[in-house]
C-alpha atoms as a PDB file:
ATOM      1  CA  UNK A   1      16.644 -44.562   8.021  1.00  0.00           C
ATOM      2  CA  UNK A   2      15.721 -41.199   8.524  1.00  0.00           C
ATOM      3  CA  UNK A   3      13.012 -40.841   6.424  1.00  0.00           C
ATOM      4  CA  UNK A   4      11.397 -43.846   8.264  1.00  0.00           C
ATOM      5  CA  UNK A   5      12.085 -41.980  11.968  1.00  0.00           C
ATOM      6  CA  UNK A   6      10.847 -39.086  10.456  1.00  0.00           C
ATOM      7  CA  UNK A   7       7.377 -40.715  10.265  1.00  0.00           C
ATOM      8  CA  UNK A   8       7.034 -42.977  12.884  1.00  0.00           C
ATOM      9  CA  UNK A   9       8.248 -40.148  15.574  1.00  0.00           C
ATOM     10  CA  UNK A  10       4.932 -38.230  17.217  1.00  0.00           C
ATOM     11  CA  UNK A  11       4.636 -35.028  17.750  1.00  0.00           C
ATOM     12  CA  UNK A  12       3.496 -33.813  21.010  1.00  0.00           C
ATOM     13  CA  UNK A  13       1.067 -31.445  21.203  1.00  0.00           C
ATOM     14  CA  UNK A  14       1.669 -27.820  22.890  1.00  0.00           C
ATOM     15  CA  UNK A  15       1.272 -27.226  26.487  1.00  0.00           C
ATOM     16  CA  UNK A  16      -1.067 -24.439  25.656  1.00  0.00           C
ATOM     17  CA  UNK A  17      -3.035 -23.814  22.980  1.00  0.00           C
ATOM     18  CA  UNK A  18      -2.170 -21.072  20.484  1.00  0.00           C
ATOM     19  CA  UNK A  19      -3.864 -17.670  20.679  1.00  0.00           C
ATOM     20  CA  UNK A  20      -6.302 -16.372  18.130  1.00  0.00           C
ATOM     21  CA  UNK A  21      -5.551 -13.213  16.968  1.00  0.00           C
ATOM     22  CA  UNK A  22      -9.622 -12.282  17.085  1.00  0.00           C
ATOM     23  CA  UNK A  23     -10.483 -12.519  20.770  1.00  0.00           C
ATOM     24  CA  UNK A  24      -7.371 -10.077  21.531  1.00  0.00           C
ATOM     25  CA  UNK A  25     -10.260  -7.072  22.044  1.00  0.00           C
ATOM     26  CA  UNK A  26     -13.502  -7.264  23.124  1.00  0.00           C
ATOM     27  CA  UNK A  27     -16.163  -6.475  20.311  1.00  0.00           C
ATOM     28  CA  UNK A  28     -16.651  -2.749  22.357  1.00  0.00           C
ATOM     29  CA  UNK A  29     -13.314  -2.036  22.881  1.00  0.00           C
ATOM     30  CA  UNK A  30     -12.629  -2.989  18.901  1.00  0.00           C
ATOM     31  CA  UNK A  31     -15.539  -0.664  18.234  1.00  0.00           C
ATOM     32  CA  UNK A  32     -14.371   1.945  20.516  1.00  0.00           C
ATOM     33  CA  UNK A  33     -10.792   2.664  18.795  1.00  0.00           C
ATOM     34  CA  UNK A  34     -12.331   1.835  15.510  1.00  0.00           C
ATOM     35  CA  UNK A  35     -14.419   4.993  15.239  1.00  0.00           C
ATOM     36  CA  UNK A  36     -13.689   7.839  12.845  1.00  0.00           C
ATOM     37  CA  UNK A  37     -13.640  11.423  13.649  1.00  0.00           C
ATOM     38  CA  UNK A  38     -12.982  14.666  11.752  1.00  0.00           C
ATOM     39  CA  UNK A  39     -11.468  16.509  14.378  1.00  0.00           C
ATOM     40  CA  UNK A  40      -8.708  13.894  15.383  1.00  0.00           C
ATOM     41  CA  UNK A  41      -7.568  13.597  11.441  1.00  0.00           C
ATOM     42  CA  UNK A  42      -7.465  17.217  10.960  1.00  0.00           C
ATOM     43  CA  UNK A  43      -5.075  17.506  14.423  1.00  0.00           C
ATOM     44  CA  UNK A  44      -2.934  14.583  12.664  1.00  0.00           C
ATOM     45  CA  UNK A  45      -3.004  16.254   9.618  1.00  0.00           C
ATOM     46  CA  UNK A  46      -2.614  19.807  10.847  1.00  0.00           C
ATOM     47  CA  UNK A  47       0.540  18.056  13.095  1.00  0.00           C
ATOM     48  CA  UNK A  48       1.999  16.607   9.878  1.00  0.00           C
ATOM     49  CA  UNK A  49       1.729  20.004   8.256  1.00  0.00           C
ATOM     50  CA  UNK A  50       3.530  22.096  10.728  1.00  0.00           C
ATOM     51  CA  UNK A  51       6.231  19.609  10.634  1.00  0.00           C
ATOM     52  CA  UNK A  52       6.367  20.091   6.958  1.00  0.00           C
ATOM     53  CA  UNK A  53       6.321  23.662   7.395  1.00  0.00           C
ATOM     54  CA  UNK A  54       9.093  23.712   9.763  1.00  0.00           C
ATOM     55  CA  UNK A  55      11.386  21.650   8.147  1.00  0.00           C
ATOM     56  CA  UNK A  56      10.676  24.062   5.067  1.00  0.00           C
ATOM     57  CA  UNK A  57      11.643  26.230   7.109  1.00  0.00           C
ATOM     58  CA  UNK A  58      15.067  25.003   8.181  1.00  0.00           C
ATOM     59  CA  UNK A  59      15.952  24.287   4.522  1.00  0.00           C
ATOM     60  CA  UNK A  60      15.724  28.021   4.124  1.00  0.00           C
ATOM     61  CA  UNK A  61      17.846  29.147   6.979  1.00  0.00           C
ATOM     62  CA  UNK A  62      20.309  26.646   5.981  1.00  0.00           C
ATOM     63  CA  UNK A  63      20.912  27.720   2.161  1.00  0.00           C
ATOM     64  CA  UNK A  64      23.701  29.490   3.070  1.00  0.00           C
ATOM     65  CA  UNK A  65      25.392  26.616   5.117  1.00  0.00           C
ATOM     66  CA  UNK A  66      26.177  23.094   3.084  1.00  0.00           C
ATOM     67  CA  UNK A  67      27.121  21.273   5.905  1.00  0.00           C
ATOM     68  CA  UNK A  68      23.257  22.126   7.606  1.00  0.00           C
ATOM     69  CA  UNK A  69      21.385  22.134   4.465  1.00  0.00           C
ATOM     70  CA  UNK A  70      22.621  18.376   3.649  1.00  0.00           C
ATOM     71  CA  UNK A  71      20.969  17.566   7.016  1.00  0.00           C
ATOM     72  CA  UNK A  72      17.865  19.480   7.159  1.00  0.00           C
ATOM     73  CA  UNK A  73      17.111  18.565   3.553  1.00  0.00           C
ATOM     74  CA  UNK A  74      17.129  14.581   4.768  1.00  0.00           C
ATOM     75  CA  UNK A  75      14.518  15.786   7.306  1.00  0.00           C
ATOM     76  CA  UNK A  76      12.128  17.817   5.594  1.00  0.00           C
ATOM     77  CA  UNK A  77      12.525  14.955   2.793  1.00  0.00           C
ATOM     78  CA  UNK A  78      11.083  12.187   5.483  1.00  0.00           C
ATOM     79  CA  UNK A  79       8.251  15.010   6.389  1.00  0.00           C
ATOM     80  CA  UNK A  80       7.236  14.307   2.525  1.00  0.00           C
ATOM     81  CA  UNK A  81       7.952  10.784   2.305  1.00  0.00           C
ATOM     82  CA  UNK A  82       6.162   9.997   5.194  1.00  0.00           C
ATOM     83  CA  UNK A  83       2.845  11.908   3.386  1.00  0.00           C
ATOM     84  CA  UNK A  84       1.940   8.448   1.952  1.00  0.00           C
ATOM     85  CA  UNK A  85       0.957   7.115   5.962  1.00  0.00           C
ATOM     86  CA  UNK A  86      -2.113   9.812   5.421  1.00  0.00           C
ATOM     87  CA  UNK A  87      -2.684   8.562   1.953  1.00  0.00           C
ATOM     88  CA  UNK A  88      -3.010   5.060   2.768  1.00  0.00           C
ATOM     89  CA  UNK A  89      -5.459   5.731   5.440  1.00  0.00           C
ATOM     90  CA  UNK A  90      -7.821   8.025   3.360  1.00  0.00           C
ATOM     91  CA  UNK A  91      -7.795   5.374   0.812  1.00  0.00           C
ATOM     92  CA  UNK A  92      -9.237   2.824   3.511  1.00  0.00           C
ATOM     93  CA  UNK A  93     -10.906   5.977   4.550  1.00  0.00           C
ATOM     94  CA  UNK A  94      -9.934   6.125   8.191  1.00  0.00           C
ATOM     95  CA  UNK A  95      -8.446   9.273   8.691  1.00  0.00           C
ATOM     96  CA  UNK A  96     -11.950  11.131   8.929  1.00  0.00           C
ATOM     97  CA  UNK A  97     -15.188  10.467   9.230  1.00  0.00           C
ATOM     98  CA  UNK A  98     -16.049  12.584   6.362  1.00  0.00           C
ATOM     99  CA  UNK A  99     -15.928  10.788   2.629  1.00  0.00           C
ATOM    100  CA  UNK A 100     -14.969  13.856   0.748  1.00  0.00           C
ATOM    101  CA  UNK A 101     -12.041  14.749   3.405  1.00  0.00           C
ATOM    102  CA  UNK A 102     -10.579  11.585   2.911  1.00  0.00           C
ATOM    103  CA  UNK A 103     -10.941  11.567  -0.853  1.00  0.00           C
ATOM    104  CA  UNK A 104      -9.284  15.709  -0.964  1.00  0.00           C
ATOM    105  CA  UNK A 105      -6.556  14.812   0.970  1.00  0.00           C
ATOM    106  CA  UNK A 106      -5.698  11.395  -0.047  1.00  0.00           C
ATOM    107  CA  UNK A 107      -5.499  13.061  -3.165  1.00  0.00           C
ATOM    108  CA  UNK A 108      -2.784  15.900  -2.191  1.00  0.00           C
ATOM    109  CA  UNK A 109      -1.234  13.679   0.282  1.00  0.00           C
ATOM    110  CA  UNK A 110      -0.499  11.388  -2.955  1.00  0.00           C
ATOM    111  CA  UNK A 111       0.746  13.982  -4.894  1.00  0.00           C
ATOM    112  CA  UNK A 112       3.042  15.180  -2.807  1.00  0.00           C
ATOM    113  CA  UNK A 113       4.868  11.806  -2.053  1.00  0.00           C
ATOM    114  CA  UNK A 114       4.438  11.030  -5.779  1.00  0.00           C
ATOM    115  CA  UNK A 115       1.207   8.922  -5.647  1.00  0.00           C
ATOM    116  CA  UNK A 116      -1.622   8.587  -7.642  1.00  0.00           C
ATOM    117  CA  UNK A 117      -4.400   7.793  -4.878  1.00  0.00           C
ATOM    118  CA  UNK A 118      -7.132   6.430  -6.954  1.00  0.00           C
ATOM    119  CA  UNK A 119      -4.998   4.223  -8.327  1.00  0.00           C
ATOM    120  CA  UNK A 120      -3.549   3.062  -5.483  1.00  0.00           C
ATOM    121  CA  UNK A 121      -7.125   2.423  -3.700  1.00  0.00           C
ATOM    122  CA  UNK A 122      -7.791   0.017  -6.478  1.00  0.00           C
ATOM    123  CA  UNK A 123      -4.548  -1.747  -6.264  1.00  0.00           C
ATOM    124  CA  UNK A 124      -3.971  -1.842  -2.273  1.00  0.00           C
ATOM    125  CA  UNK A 125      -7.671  -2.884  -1.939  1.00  0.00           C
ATOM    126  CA  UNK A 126      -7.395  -6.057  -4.429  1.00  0.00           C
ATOM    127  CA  UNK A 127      -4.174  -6.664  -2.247  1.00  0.00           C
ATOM    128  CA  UNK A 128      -6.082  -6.803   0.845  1.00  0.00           C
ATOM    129  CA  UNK A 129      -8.718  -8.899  -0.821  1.00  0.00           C
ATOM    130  CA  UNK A 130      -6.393 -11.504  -1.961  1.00  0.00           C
ATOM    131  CA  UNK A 131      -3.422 -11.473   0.005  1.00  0.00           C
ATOM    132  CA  UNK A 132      -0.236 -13.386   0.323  1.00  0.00           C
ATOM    133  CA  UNK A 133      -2.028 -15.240  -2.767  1.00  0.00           C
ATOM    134  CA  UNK A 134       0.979 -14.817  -5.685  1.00  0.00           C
ATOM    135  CA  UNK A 135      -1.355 -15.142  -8.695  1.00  0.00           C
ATOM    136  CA  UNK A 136      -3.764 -12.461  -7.575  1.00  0.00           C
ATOM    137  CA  UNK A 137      -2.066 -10.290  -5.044  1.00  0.00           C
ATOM    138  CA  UNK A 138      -0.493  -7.277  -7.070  1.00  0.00           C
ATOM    139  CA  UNK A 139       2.216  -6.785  -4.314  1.00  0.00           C
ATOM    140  CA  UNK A 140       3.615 -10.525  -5.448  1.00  0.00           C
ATOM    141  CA  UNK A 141       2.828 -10.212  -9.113  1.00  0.00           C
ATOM    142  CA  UNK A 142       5.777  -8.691 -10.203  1.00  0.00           C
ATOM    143  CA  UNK A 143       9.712  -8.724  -8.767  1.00  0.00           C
ATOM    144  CA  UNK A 144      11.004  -7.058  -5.727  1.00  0.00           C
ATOM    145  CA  UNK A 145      13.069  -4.748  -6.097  1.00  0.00           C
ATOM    146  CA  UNK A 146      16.786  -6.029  -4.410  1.00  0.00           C
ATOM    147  CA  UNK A 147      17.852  -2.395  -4.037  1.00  0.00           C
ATOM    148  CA  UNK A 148      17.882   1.470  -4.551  1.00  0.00           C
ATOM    149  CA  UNK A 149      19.218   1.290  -8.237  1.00  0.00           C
ATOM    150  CA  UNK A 150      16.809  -1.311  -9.033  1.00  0.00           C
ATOM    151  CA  UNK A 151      13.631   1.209  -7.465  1.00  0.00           C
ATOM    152  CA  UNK A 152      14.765   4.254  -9.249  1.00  0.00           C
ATOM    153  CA  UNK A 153      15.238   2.600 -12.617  1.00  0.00           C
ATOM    154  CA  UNK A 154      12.283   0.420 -12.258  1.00  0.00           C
ATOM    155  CA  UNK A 155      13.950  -2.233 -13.389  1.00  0.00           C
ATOM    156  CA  UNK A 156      13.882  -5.522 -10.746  1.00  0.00           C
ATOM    157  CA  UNK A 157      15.008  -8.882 -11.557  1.00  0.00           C
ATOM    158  CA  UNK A 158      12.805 -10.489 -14.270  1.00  0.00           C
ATOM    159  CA  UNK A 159      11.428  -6.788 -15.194  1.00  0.00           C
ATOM    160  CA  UNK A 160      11.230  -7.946 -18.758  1.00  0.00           C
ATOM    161  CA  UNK A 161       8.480 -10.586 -18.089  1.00  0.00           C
ATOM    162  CA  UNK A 162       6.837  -7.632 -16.099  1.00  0.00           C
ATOM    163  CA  UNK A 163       6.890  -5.418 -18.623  1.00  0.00           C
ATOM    164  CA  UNK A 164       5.458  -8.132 -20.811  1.00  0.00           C
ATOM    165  CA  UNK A 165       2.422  -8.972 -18.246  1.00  0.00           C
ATOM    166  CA  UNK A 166       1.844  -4.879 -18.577  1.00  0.00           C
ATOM    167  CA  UNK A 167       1.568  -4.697 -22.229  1.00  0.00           C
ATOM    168  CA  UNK A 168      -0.893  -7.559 -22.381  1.00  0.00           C
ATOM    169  CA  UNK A 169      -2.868  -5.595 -19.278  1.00  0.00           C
ATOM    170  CA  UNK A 170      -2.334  -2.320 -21.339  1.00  0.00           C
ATOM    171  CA  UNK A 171      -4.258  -4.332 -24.085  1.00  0.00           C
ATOM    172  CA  UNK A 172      -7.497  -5.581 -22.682  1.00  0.00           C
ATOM    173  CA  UNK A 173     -10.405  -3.498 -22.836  1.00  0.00           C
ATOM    174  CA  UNK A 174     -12.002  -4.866 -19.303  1.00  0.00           C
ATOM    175  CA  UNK A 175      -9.192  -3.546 -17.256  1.00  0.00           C
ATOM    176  CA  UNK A 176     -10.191  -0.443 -16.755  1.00  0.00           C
ATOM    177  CA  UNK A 177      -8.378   2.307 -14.377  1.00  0.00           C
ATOM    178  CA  UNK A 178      -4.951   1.143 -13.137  1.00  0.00           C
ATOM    179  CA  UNK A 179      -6.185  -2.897 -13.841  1.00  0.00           C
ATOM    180  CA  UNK A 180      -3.743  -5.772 -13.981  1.00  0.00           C
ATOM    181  CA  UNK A 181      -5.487  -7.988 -17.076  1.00  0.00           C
ATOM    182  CA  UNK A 182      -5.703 -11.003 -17.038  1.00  0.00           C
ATOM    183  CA  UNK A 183      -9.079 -13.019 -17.290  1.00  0.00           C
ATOM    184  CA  UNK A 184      -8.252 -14.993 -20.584  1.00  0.00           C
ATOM    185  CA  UNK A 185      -4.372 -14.257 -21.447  1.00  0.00           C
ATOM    186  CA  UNK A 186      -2.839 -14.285 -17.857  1.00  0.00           C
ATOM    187  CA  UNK A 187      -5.613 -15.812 -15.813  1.00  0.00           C
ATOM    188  CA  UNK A 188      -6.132 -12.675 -13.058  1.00  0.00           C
ATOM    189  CA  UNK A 189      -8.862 -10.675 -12.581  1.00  0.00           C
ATOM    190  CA  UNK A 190      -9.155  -6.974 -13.282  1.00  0.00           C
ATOM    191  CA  UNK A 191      -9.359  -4.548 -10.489  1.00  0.00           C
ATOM    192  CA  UNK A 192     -12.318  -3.298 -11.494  1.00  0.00           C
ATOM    193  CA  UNK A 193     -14.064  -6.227 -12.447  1.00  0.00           C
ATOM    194  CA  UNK A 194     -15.420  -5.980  -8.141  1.00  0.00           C
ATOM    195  CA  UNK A 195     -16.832  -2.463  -9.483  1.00  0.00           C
ATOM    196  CA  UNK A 196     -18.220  -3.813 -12.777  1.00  0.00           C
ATOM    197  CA  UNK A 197     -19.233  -7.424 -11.686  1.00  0.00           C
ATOM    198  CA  UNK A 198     -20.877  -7.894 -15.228  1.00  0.00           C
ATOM    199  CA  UNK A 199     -18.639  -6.695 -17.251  1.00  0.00           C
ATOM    200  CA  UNK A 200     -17.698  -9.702 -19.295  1.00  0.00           C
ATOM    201  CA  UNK A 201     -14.948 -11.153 -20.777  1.00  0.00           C
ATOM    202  CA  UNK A 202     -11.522  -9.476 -21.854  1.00  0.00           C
ATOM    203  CA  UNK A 203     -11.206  -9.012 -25.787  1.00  0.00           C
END
């Protein structure tokens, strides 16, 4: 009975159609706050840096004091954790103008919030390519993590098939740097077949 309501019921349509997300900004304005300068990533950065530095700072006033070192520890700790915001926009390279700037200090900023950059250009820009898509997005490839024991040991639910997928990636030839295999044995593309279109087959 309800299965046959279900599809003889109609569906009104909405009073007013649903926005688009592309004519939120004019094509000028989008253009406008879409340019890249030097000067205005160096300020961020330089800002970013004397936070760093000051928090550095209050770690080594409070040495002597557990009960302020606990807290200003946490807070120089999200000064470095936070590095991998500058990281991720010198790897689209937004945060200057200037190629080389963003490759430099992509590259430190990765370091020191434990990241390897390059790698991480490859993999977030073959998420952005194919996202949401669970057989080629690397962010849905493999298991969340369901908490903070899980992230430190690396190991999520169903790690063991991950690890598995890894070994066979570890094993092509084609994949090259940081490259999920899979053209013939797991059926997704290496990240850097887009850099090496001809490149062939995996072995």
């Amino acid at each position: 009975m309800a299965y046959a309501a279900l599809h003889t019921m109609t569906i009104a349509p909405p009073d007013e159609p649903v926005p688009s997300g592309r004519p939120l900004l004019e094509g000028a304005e989008l253009q406008r706050i879409s340019q890249r300068s030097d000067l205005r990533g160096a300020l961020q950065l330089g800002a970013h840096s004397a936070c760093i530095a000051a928090t550095t700072l209050l770690v080594w006033v409070a040495l002597r004091f557990w009960s302020l070192l606990v807290p200003a520890m946490v807070v120089h700790g999200v000064t470095i954790v936070t590095l991998f915001a500058p990281m991720h926009e010198c790897v689209h390279r937004t945060a200057f103008a200037s190629r080389t700037a963003n490759l430099i200090v992509g590259w430190i900023a990765g370091v020191l919030s434990f990241y390897n950059s390059t790698y991480y250009r490859h993999y977030h820009s073959w998420h952005h390519r194919y996202t949401q898509d669970p057989t080629r997005d690397p962010e849905l490839m493999f298991p969340k993590v369901r908490n903070y024991v899980e992230y430190i040991t690396s190991r999520p639910p169903g790690s063991a098939a991950a690890s598995a997928s890894s070994r066979r990636a570890r094993r092509c030839r084609m994949c090259g740097i940081g490259g999920i295999c899979g053209r013939r044995r797991c059926g997704r593309p290496s990240w850097s077949a887009r850099s090496r279109p001809n490149a062939g087959s995996c072995a």
